[in-house]
Protein backbone atom coordinates (compact mmCIF):
# COMPACT_ATOMS: atom_id res chain seq x y z
CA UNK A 1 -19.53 34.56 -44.52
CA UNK A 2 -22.18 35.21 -41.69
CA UNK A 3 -25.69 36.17 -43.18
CA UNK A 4 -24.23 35.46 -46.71
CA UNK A 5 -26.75 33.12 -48.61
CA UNK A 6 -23.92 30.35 -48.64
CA UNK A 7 -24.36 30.16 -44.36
CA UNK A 8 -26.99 27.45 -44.97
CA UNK A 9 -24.34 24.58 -45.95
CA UNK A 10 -23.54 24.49 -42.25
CA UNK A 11 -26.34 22.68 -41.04
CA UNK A 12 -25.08 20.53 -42.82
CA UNK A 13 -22.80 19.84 -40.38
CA UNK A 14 -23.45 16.85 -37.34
CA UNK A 15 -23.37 17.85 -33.77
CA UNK A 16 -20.34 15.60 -32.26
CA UNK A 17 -20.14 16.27 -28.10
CA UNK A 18 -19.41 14.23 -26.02
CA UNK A 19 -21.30 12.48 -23.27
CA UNK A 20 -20.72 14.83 -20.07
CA UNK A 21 -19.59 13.90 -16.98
CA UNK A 22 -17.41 10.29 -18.60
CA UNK A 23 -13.61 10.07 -18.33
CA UNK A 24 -12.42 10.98 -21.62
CA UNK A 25 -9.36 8.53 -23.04
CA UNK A 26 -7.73 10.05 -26.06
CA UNK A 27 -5.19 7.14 -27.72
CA UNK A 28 -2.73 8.43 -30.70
CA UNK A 29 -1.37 5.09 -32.80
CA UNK A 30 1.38 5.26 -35.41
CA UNK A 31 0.21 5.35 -38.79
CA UNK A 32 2.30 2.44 -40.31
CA UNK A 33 5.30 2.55 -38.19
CA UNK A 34 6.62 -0.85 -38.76
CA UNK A 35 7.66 0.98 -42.39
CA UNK A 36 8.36 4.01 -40.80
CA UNK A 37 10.53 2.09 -38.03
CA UNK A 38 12.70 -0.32 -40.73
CA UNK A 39 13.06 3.28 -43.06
CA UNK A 40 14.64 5.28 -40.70
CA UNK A 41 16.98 2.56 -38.61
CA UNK A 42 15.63 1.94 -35.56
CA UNK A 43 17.40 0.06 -33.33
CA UNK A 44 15.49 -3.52 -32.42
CA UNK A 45 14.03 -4.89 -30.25
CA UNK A 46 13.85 -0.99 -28.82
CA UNK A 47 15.19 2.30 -30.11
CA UNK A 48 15.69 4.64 -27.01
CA UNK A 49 16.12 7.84 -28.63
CA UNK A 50 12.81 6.91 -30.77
CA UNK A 51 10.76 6.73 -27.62
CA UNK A 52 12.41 9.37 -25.89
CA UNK A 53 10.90 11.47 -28.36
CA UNK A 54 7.63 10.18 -28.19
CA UNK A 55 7.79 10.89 -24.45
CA UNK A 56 9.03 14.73 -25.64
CA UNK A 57 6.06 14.80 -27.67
CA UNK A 58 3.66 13.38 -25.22
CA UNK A 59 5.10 15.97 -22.43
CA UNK A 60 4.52 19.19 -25.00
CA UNK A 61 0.77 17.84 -25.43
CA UNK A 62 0.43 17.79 -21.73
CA UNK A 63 2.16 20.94 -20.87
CA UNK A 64 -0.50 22.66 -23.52
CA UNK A 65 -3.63 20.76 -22.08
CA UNK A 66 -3.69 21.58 -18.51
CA UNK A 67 -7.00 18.78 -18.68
CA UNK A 68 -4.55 15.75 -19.35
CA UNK A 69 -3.82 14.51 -15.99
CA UNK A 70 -1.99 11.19 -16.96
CA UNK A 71 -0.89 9.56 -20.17
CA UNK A 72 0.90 5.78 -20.76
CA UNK A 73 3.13 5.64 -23.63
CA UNK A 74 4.63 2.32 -24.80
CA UNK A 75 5.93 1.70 -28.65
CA UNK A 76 4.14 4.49 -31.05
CA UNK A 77 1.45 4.75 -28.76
CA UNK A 78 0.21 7.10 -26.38
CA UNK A 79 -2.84 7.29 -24.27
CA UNK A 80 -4.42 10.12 -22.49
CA UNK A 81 -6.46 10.82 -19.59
CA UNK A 82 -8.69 13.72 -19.56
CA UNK A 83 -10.31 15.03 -16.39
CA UNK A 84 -13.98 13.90 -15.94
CA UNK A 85 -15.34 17.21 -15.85
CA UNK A 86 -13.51 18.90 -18.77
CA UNK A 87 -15.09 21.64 -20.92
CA UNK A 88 -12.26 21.54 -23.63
CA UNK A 89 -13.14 22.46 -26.84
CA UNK A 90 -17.08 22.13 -25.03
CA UNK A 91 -16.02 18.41 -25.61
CA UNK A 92 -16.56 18.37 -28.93
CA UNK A 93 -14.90 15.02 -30.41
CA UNK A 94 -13.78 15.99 -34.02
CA UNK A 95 -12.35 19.45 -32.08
CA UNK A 96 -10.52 17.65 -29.66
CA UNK A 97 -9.26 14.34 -31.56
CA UNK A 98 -7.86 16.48 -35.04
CA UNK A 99 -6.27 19.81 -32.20
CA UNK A 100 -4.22 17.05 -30.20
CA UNK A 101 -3.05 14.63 -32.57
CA UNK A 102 -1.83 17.12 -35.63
CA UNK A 103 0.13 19.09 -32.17
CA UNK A 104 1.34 15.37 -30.97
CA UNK A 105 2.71 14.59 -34.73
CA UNK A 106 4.09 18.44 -35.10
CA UNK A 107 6.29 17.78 -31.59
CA UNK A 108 7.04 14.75 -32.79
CA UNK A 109 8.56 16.27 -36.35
CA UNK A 110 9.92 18.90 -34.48
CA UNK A 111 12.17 17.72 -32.00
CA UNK A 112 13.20 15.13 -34.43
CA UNK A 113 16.56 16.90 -34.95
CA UNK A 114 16.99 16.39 -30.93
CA UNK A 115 16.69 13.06 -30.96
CA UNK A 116 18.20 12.11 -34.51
CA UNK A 117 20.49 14.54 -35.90
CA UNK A 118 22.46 12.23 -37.77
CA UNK A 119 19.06 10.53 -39.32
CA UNK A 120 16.84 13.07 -41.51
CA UNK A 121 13.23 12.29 -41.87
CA UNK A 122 12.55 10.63 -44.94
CA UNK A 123 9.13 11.20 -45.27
CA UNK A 124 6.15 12.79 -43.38
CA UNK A 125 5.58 10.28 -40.27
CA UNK A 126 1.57 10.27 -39.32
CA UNK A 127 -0.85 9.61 -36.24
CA UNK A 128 -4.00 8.42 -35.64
CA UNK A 129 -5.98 9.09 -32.55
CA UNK A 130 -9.50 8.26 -31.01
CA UNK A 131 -11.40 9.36 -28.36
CA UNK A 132 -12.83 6.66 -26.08
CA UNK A 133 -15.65 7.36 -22.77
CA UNK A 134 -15.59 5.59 -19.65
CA UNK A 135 -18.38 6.11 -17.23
CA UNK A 136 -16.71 5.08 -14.07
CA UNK A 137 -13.01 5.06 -12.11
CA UNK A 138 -12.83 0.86 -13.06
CA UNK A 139 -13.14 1.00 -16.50
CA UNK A 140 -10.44 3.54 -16.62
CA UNK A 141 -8.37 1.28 -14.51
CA UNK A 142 -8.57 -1.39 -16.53
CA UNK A 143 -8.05 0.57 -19.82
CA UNK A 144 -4.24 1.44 -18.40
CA UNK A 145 -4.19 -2.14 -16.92
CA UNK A 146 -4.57 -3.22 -20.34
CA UNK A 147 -2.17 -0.80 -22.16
CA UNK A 148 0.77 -1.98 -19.83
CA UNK A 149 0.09 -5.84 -20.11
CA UNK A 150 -0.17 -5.48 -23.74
CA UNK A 151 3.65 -3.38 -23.59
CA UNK A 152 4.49 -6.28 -21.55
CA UNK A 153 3.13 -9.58 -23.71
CA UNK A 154 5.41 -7.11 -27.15
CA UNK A 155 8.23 -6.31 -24.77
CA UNK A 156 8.75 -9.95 -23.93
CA UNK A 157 8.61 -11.28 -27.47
CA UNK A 158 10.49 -8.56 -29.01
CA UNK A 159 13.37 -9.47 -26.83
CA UNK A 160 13.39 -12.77 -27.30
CA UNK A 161 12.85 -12.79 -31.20
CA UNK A 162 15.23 -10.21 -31.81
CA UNK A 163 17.79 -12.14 -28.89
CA UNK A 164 17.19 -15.25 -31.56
CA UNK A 165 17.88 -13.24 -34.87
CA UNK A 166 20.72 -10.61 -33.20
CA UNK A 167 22.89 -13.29 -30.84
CA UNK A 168 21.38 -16.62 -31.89
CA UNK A 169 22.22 -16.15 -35.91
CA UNK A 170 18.45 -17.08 -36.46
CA UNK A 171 16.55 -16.01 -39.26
CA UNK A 172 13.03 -13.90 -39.16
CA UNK A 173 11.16 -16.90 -40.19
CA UNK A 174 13.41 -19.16 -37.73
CA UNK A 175 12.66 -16.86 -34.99
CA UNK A 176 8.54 -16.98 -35.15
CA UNK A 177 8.41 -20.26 -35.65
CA UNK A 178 10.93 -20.99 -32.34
CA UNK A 179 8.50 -18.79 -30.74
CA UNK A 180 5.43 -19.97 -31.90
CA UNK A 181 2.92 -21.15 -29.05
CA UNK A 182 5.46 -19.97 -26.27
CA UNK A 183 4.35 -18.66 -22.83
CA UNK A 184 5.59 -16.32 -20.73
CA UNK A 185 7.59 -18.42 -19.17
CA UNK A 186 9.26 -20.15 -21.76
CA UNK A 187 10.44 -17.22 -23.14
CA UNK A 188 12.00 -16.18 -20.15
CA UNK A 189 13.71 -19.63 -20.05
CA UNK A 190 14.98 -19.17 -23.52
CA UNK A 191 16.27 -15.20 -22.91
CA UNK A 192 18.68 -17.01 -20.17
CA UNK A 193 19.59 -19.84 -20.79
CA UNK A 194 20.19 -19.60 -24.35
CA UNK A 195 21.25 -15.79 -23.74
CA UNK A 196 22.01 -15.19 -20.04
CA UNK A 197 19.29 -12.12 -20.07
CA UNK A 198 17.11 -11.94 -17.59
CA UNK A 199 14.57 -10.21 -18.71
CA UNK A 200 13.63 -8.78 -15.21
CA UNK A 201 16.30 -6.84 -14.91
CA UNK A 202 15.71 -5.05 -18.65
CA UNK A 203 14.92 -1.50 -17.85
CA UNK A 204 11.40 -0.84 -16.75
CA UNK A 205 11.52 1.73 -19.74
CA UNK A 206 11.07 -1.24 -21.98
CA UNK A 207 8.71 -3.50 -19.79
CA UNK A 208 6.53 -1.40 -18.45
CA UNK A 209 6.45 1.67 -20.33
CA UNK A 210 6.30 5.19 -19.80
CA UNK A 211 3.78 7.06 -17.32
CA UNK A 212 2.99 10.69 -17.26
CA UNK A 213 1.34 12.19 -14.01
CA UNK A 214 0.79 15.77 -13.02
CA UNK A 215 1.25 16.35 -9.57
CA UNK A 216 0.35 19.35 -7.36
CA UNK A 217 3.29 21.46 -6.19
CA UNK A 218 3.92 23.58 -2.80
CA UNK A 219 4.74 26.42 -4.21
CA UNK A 220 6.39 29.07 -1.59
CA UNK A 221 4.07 31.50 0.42
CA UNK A 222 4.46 34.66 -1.37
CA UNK A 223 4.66 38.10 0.46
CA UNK A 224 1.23 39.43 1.49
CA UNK A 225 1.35 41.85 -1.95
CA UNK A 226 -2.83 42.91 -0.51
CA UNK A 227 -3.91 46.31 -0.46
CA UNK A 228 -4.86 46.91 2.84
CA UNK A 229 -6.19 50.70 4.45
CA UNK A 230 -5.63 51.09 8.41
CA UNK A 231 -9.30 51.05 10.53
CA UNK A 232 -8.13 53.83 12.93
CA UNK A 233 -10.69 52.79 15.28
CA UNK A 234 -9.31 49.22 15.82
CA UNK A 235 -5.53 49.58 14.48
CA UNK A 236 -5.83 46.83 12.21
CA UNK A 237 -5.47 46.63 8.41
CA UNK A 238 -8.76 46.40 6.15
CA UNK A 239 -8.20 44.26 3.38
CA UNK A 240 -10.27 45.67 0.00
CA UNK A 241 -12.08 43.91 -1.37
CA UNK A 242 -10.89 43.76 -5.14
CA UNK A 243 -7.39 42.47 -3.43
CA UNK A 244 -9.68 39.71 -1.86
CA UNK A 245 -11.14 38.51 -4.94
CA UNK A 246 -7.54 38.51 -6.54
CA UNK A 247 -6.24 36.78 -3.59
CA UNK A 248 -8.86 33.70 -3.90
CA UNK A 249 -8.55 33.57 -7.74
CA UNK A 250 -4.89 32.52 -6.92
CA UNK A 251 -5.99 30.01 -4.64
CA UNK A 252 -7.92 27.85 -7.28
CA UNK A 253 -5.42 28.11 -9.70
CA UNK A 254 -2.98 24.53 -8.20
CA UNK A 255 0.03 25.20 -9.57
CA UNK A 256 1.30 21.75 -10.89
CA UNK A 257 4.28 19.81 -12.70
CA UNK A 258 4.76 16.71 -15.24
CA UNK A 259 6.74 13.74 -13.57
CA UNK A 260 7.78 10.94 -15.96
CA UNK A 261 7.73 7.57 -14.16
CA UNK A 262 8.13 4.03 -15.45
CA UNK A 263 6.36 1.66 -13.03
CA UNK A 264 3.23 -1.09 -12.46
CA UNK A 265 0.03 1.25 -13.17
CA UNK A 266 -2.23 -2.20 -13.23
CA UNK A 267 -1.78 -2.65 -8.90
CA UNK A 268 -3.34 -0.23 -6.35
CA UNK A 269 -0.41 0.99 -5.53
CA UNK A 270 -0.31 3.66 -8.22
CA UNK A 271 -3.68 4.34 -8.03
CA UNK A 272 -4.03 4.74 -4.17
CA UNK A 273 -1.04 7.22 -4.60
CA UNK A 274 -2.32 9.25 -7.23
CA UNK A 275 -5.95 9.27 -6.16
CA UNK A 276 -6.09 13.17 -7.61
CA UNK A 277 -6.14 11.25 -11.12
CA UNK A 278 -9.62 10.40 -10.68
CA UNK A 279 -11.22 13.32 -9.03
CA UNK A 280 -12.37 16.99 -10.20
């Protein structure tokens, strides 16, 4: 097609990169899940096998994309972090946003089977994603901040409305309407007294999602494998220098791993232990 007279259509085409040197966010959303959740069964208020697999999915993204240093997942939802300084895809938007969501839905159909083998897909589930830019380590923060507390204002009415339909014999409409301008805290009161659950001790899987981080690893020293030559005058070995170069290439390449952790992100204690997250 190059130097055909058909090559003019592509300046057509709109320059899309993004603004260097911002934290890249990259969120993926369910495409109409509430169908896609009543269709195929899942349990309510939470289906662990369901977000198992959207942790499987959001795992195989990060495992390809050696850029993503942390991702929150809560619901169908998952967010990621890219390092400030990435070149991927010379951070071109359309590139990156259409690459990582059709792999995150593919994962997501593939390990299906794992996850639901007595429950065949019905129909072709979807994602959405968007890519959004921070300029500093705050907004980022709060971005996650946000993600959590908003797992954790669903989580807490899930439980109870479903705690009201499942246990309480409560219809749908019954439910909302017991619900309806409820805090916090009367919600609580209603999960125990009406149900003994406190909601506090519901696992942390459910309240405050799920948190990717990848984490340097020691690796072992490995045998000195340089080619070395023996300076007669001194004794010593003489290191060449291609064995050198090869030796410091290895350096800079961290060798790393994926932890899965379901824990406060919004307090500094995360942050002060995974300072890496913000730096290149």
């Amino acid at each position: 097609m190059a130097g055909s007279k058909f090559a003019y259509v592509k300046k057509f085409e709109l320059p899309d990169t993004l603004l260097p040197s911002t934290f890249m966010v990259l969120r993926l959303d369910g495409h109409s899940f509430h169908r896609f959740s009543d269709q195929h069964g899942f349990v309510k208020p939470n289906d662990l096998r369901a977000l198992q697999l959207m942790d499987h999915a959001a795992k195989s993204l990060m495992e390809e994309y050696k850029d993503i240093g942390l991702a929150f997942g809560e619901s169908d939802e998952y967010s990621f972090l890219l390092r400030k300084s990435t070149a991927l895809y010379n951070r071109r938007q359309a590139k990156i946003v259409s690459t990582l969501t059709s792999l995150f839905t593919s994962c997501f159909v593939f390990h299906w089977p794992k996850y639901f083998p007595d429950v065949p897909l019905q129909y072709p589930p979807s994602f959405d994603g968007r890519i959004v830019l921070y300029p500093s380590q705050r907004e980022v923060r709060d971005y996650f901040a946000w993600r959590q507390a908003d797992t954790h204002i669903n989580n807490l009415y899930n439980t109870a409305f479903w705690a009201l339909v499942q246990q309480g014999g409560k219809t749908t409409t019954e439910a909302h309407a017991i619900l309806r301008g409820t805090v916090s805290k009367d919600k609580h009161e209603i999960l125990f007294s009406r149900f003994e659950i406190n909601y506090d001790k519901i696992d942390p899987r459910y309240r405050k999602g799920s948190v990717f981080v990848r984490v340097e690893t020691t690796p072992e020293e490995p045998a000195d494998e340089l080619s070395t030559n023996t300076d007669t005058a001194s004794a010593r070995p003489v290191v060449s220098e291609e064995s050198r170069r090869k030796e410091e290439k290895k350096k800079k390449k961290v060798a790393t791993q994926i932890e899965l952790l379901h824990c406060d992100i919004i307090r500094d204690e995360f942050w002060d232990k995974y300072a890496h997250l913000m730096r290149d």
